[in-house]
PDB file of N, CA and C in Angstrom:
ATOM      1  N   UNK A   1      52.140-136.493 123.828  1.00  0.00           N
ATOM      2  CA  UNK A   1      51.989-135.068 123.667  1.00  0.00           C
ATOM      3  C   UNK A   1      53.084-134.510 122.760  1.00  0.00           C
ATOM      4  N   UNK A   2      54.114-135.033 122.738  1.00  0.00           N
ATOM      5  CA  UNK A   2      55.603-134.712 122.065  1.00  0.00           C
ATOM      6  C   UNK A   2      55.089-134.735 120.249  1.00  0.00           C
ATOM      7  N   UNK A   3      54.148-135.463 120.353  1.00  0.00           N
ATOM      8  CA  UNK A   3      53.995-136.224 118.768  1.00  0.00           C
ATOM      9  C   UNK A   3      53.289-134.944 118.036  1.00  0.00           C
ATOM     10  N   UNK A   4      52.575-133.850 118.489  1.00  0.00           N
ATOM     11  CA  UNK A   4      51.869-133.078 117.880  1.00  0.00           C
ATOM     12  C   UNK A   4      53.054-131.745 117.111  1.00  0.00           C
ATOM     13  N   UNK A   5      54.311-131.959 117.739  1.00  0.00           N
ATOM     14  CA  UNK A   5      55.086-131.119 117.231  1.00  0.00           C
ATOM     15  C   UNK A   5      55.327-131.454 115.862  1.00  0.00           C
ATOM     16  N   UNK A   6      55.982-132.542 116.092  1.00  0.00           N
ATOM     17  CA  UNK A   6      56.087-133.104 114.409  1.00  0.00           C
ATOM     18  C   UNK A   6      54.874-133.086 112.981  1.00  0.00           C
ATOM     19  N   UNK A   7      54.072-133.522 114.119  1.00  0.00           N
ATOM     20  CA  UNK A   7      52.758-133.254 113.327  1.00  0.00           C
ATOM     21  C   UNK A   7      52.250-132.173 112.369  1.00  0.00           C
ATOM     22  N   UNK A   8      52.347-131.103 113.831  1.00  0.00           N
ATOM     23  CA  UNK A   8      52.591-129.363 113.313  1.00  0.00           C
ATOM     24  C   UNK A   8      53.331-129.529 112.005  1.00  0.00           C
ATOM     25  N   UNK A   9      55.030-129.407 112.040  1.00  0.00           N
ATOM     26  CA  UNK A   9      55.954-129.447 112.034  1.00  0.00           C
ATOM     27  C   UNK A   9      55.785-129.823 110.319  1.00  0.00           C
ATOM     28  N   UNK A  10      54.920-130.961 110.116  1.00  0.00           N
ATOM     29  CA  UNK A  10      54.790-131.174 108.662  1.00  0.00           C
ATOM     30  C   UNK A  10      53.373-130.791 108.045  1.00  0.00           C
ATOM     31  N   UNK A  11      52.520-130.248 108.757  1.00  0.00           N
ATOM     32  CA  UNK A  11      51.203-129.615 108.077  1.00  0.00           C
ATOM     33  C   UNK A  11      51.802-128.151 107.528  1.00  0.00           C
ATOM     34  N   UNK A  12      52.511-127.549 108.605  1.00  0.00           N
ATOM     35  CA  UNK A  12      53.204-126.378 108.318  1.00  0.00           C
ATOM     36  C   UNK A  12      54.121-125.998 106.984  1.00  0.00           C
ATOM     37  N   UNK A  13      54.894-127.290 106.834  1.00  0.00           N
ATOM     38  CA  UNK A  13      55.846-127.165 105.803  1.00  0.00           C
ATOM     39  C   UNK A  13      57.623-127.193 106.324  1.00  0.00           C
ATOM     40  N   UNK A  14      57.780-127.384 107.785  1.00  0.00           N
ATOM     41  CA  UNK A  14      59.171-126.890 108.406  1.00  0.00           C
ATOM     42  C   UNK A  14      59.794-127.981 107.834  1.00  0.00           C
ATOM     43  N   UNK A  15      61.001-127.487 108.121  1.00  0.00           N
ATOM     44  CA  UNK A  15      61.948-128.684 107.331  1.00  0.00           C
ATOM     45  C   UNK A  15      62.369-129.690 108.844  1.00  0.00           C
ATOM     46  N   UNK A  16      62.795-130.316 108.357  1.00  0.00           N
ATOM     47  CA  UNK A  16      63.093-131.689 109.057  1.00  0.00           C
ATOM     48  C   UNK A  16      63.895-131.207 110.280  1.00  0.00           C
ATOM     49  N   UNK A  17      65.051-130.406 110.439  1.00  0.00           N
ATOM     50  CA  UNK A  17      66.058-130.742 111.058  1.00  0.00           C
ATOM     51  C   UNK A  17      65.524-129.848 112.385  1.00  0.00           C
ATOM     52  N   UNK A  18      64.393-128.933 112.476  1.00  0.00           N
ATOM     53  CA  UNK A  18      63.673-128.257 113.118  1.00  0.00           C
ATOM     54  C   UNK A  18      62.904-129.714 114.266  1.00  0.00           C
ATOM     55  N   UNK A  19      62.250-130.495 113.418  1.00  0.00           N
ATOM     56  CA  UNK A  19      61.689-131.684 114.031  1.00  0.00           C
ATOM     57  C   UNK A  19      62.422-132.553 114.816  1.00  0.00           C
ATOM     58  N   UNK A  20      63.929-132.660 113.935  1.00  0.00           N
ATOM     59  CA  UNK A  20      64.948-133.404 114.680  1.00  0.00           C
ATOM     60  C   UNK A  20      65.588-132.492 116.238  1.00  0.00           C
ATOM     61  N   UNK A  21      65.596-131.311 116.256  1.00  0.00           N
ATOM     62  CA  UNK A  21      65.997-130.539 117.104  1.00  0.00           C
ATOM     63  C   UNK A  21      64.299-130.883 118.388  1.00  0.00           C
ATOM     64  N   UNK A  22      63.734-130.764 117.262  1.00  0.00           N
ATOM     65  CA  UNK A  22      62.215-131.184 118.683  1.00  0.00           C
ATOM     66  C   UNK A  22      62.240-132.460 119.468  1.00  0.00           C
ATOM     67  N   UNK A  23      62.239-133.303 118.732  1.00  0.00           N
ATOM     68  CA  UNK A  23      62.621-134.707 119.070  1.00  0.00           C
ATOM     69  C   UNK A  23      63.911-134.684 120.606  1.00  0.00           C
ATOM     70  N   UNK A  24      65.149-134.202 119.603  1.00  0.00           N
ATOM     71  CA  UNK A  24      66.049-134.207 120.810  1.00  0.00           C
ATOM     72  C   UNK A  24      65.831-133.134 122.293  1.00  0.00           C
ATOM     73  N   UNK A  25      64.853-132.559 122.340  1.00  0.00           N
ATOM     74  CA  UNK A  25      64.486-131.669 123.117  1.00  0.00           C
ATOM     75  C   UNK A  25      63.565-132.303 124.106  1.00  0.00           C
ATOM     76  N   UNK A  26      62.363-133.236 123.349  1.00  0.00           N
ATOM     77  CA  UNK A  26      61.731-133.983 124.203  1.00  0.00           C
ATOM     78  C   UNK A  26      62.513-134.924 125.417  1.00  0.00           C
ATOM     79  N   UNK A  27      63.423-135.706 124.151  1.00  0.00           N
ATOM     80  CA  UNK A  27      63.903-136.637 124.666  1.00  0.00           C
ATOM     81  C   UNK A  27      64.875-136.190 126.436  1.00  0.00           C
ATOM     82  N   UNK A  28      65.393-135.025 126.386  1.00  0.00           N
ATOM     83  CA  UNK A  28      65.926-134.302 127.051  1.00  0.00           C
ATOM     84  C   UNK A  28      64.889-133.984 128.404  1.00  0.00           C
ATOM     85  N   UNK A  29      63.875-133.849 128.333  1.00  0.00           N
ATOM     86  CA  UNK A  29      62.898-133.218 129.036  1.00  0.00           C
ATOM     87  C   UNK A  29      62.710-135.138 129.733  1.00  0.00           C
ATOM     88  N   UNK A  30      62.278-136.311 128.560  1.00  0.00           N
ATOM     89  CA  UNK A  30      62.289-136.952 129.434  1.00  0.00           C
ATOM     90  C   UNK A  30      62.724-137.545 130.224  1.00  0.00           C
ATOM     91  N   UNK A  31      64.365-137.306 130.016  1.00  0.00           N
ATOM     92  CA  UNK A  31      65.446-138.171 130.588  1.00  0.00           C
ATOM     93  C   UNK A  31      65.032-137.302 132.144  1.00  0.00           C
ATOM     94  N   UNK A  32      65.198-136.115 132.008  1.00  0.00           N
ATOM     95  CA  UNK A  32      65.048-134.896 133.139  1.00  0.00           C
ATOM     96  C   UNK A  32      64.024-135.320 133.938  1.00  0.00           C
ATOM     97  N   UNK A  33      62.941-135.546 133.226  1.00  0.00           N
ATOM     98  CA  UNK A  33      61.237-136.345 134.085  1.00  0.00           C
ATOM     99  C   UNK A  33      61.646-137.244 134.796  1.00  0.00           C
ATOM    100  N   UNK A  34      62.545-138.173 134.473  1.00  0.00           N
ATOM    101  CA  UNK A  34      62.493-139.631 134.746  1.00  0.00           C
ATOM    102  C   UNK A  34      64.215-140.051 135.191  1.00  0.00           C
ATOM    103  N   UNK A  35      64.546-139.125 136.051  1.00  0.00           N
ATOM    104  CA  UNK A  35      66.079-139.374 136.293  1.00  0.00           C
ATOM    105  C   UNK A  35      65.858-139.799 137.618  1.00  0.00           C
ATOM    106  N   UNK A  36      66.882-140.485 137.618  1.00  0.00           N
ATOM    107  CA  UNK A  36      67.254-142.044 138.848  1.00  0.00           C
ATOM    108  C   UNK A  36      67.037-141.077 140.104  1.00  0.00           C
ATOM    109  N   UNK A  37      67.800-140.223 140.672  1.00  0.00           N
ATOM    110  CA  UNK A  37      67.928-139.216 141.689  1.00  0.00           C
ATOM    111  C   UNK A  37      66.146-139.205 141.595  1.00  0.00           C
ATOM    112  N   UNK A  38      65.697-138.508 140.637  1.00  0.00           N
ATOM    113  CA  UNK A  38      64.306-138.065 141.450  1.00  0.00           C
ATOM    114  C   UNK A  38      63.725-139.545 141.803  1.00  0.00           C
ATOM    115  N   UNK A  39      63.465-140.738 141.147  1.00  0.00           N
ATOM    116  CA  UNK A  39      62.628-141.631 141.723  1.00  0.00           C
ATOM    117  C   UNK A  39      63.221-142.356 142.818  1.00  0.00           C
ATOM    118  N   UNK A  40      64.727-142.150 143.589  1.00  0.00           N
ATOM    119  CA  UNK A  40      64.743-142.499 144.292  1.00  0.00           C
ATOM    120  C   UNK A  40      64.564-141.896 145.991  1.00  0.00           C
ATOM    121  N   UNK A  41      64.451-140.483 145.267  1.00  0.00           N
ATOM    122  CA  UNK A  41      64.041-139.431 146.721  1.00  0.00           C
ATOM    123  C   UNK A  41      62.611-139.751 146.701  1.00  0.00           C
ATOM    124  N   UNK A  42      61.800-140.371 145.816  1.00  0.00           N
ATOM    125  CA  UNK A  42      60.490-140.521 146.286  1.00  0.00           C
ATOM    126  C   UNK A  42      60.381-142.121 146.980  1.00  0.00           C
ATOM    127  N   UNK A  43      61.512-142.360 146.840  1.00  0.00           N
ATOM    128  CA  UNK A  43      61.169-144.079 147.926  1.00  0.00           C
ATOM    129  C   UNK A  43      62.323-143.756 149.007  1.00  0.00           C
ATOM    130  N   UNK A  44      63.221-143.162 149.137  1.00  0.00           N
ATOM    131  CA  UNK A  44      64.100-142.509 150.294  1.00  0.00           C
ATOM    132  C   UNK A  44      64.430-141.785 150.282  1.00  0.00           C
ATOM    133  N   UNK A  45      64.204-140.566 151.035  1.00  0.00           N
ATOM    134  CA  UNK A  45      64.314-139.906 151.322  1.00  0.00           C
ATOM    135  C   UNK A  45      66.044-139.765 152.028  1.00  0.00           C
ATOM    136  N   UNK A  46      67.147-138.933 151.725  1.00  0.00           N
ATOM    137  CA  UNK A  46      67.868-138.531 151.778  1.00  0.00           C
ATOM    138  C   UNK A  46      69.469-139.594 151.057  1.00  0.00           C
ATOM    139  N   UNK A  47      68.783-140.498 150.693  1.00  0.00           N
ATOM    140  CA  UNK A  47      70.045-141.498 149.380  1.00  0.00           C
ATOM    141  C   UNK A  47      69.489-140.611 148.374  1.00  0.00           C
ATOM    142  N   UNK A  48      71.246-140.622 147.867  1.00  0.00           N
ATOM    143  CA  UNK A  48      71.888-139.921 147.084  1.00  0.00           C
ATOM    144  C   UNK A  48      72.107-141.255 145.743  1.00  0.00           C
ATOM    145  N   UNK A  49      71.256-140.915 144.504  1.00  0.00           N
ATOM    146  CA  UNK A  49      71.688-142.030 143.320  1.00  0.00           C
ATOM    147  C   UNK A  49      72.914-141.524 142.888  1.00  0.00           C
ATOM    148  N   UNK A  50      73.278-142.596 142.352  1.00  0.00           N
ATOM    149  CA  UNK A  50      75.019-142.667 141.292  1.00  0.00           C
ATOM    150  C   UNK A  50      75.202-143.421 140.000  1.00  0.00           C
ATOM    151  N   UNK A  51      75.449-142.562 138.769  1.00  0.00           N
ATOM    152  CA  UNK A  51      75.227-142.791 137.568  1.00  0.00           C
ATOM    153  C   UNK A  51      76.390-142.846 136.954  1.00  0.00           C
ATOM    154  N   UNK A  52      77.241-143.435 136.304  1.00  0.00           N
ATOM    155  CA  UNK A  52      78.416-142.871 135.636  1.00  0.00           C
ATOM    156  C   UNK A  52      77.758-141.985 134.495  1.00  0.00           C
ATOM    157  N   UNK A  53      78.213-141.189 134.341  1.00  0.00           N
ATOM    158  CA  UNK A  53      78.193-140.402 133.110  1.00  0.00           C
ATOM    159  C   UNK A  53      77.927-140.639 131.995  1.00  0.00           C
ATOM    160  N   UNK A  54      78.920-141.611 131.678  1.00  0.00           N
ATOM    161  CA  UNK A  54      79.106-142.875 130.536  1.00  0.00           C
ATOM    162  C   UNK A  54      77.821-143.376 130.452  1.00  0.00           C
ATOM    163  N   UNK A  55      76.957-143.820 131.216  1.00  0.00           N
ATOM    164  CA  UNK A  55      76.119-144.567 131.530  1.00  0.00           C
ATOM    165  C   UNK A  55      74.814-143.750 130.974  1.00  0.00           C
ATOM    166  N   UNK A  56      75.052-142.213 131.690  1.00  0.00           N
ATOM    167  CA  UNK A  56      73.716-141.364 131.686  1.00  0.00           C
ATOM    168  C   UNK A  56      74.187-140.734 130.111  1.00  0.00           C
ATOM    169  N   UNK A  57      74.717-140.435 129.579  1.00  0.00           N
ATOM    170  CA  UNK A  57      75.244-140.002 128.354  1.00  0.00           C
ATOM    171  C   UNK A  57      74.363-141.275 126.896  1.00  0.00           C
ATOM    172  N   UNK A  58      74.862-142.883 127.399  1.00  0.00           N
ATOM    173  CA  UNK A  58      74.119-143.141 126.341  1.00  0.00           C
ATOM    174  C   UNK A  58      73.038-143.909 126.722  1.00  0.00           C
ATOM    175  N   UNK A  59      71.925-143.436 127.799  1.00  0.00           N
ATOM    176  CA  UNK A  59      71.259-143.315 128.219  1.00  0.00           C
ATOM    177  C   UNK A  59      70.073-142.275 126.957  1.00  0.00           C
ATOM    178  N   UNK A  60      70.747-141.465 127.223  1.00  0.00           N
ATOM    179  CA  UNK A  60      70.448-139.978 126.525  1.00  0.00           C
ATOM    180  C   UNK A  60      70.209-140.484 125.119  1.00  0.00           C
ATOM    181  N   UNK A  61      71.350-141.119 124.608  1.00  0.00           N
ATOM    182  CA  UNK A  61      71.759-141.235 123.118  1.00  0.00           C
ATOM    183  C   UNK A  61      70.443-141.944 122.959  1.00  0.00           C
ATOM    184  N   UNK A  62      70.566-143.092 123.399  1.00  0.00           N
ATOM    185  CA  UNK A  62      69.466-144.376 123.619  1.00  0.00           C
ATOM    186  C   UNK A  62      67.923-143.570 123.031  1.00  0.00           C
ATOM    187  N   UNK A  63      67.186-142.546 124.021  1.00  0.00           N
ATOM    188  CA  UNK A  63      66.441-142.132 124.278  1.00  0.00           C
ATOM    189  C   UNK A  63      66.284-141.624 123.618  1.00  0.00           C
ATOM    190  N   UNK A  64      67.172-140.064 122.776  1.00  0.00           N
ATOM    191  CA  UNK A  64      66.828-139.349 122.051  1.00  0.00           C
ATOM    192  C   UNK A  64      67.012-140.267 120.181  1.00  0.00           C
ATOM    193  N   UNK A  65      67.511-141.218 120.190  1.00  0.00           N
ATOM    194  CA  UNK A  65      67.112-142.009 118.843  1.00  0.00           C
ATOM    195  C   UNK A  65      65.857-142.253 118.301  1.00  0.00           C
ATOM    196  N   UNK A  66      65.625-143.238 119.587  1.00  0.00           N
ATOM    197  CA  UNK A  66      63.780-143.708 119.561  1.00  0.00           C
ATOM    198  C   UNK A  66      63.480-142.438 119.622  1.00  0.00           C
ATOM    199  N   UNK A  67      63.408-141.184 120.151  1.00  0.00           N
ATOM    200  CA  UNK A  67      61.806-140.218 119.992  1.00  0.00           C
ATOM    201  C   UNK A  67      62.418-139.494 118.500  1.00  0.00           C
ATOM    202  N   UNK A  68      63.736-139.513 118.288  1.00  0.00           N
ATOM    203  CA  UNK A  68      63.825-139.417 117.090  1.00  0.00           C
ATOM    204  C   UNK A  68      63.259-140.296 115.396  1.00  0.00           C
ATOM    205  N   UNK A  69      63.242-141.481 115.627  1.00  0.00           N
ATOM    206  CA  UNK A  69      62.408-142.699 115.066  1.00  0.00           C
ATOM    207  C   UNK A  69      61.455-142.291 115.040  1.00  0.00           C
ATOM    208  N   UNK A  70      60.403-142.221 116.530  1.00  0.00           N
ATOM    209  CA  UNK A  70      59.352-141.892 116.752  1.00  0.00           C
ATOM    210  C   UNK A  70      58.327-140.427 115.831  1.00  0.00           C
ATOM    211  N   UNK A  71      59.526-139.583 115.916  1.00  0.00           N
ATOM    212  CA  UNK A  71      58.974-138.475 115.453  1.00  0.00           C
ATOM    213  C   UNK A  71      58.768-138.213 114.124  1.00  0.00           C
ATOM    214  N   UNK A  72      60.354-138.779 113.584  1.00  0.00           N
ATOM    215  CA  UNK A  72      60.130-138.973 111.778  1.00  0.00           C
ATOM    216  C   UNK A  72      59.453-139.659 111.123  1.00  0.00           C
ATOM    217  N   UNK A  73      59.058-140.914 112.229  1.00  0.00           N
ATOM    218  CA  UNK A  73      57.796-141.732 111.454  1.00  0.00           C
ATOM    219  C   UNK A  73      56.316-140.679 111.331  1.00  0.00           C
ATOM    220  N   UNK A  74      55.874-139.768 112.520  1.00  0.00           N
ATOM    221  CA  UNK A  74      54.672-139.180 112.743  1.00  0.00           C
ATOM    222  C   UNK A  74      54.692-137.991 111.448  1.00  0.00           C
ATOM    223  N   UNK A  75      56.210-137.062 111.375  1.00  0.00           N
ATOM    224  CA  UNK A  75      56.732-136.158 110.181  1.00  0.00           C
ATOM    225  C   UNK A  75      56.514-136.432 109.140  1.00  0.00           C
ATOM    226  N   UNK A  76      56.722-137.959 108.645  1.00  0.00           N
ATOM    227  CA  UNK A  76      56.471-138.322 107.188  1.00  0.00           C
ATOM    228  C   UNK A  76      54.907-138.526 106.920  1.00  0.00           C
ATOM    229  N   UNK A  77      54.223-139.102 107.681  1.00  0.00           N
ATOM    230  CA  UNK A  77      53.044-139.926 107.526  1.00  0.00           C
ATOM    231  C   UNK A  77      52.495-138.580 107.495  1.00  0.00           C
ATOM    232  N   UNK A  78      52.460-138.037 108.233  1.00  0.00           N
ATOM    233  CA  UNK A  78      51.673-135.920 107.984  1.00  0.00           C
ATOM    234  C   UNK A  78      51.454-135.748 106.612  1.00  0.00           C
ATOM    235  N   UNK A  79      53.058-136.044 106.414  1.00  0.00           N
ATOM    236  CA  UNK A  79      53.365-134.926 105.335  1.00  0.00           C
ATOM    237  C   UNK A  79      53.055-135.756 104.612  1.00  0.00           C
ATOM    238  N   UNK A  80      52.769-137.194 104.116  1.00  0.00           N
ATOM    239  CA  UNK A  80      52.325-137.769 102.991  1.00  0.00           C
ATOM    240  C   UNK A  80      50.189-137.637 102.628  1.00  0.00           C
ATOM    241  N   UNK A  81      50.095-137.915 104.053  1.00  0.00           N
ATOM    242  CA  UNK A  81      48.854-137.132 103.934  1.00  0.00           C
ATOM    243  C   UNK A  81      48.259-136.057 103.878  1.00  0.00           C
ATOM    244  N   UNK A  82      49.098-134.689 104.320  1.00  0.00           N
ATOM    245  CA  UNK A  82      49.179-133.037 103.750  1.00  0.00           C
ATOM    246  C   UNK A  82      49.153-133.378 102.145  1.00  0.00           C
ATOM    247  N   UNK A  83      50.244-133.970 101.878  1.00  0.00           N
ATOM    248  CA  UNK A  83      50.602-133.888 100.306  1.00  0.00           C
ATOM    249  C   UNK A  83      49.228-134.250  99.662  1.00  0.00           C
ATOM    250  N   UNK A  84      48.227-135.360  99.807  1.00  0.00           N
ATOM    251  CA  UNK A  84      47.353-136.292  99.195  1.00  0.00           C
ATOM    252  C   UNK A  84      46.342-135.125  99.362  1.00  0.00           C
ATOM    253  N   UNK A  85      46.173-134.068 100.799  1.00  0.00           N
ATOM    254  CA  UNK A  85      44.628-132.937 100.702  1.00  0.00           C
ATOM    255  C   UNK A  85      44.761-132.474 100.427  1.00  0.00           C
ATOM    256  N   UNK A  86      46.049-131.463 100.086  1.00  0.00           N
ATOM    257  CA  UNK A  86      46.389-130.449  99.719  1.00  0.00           C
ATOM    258  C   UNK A  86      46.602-130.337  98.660  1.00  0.00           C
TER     259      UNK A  86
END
């Protein structure tokens, strides 16, 4: 679902760093979806997870690269095919 921004993003004409700000926004949302604490209150109920920081930080980094990758590959390929109809 993340991928249609970029998509937008280059039919539209926005510049890149708009896409890169989307990207890191997703990536943010999924770390948030998918953080240790919530999947472990759904198999126990009242343990408490423990992350170093360090850990959840390039976690983050990790994450928001790839949907960054992810997104500039979907940004270019748009925009090379915008360029070819248009």
């Amino acid at each position: 679902m993340s991928l249609f921004g970029p998509a937008y993003f280059a039919y539209a004409g926005v510049a890149i760093p708009f896409m890169a700000a989307w990207a890191i926004a997703c990536a943010a949302l999924a770390m948030w979806n998918n953080r240790e604490s919530r999947r472990q209150a759904k198999l126990a109920p009242g343990m408490a997870a423990s992350r170093s920081w360090r850990a959840s930080i390039g976690m983050f980094v990790l994450v928001a690269v790839c949907y960054i990758a992810a997104h500039s590959a979907v940004y270019l390929l748009v925009r090379h095919f915008v360029r070819m109809w248009l």
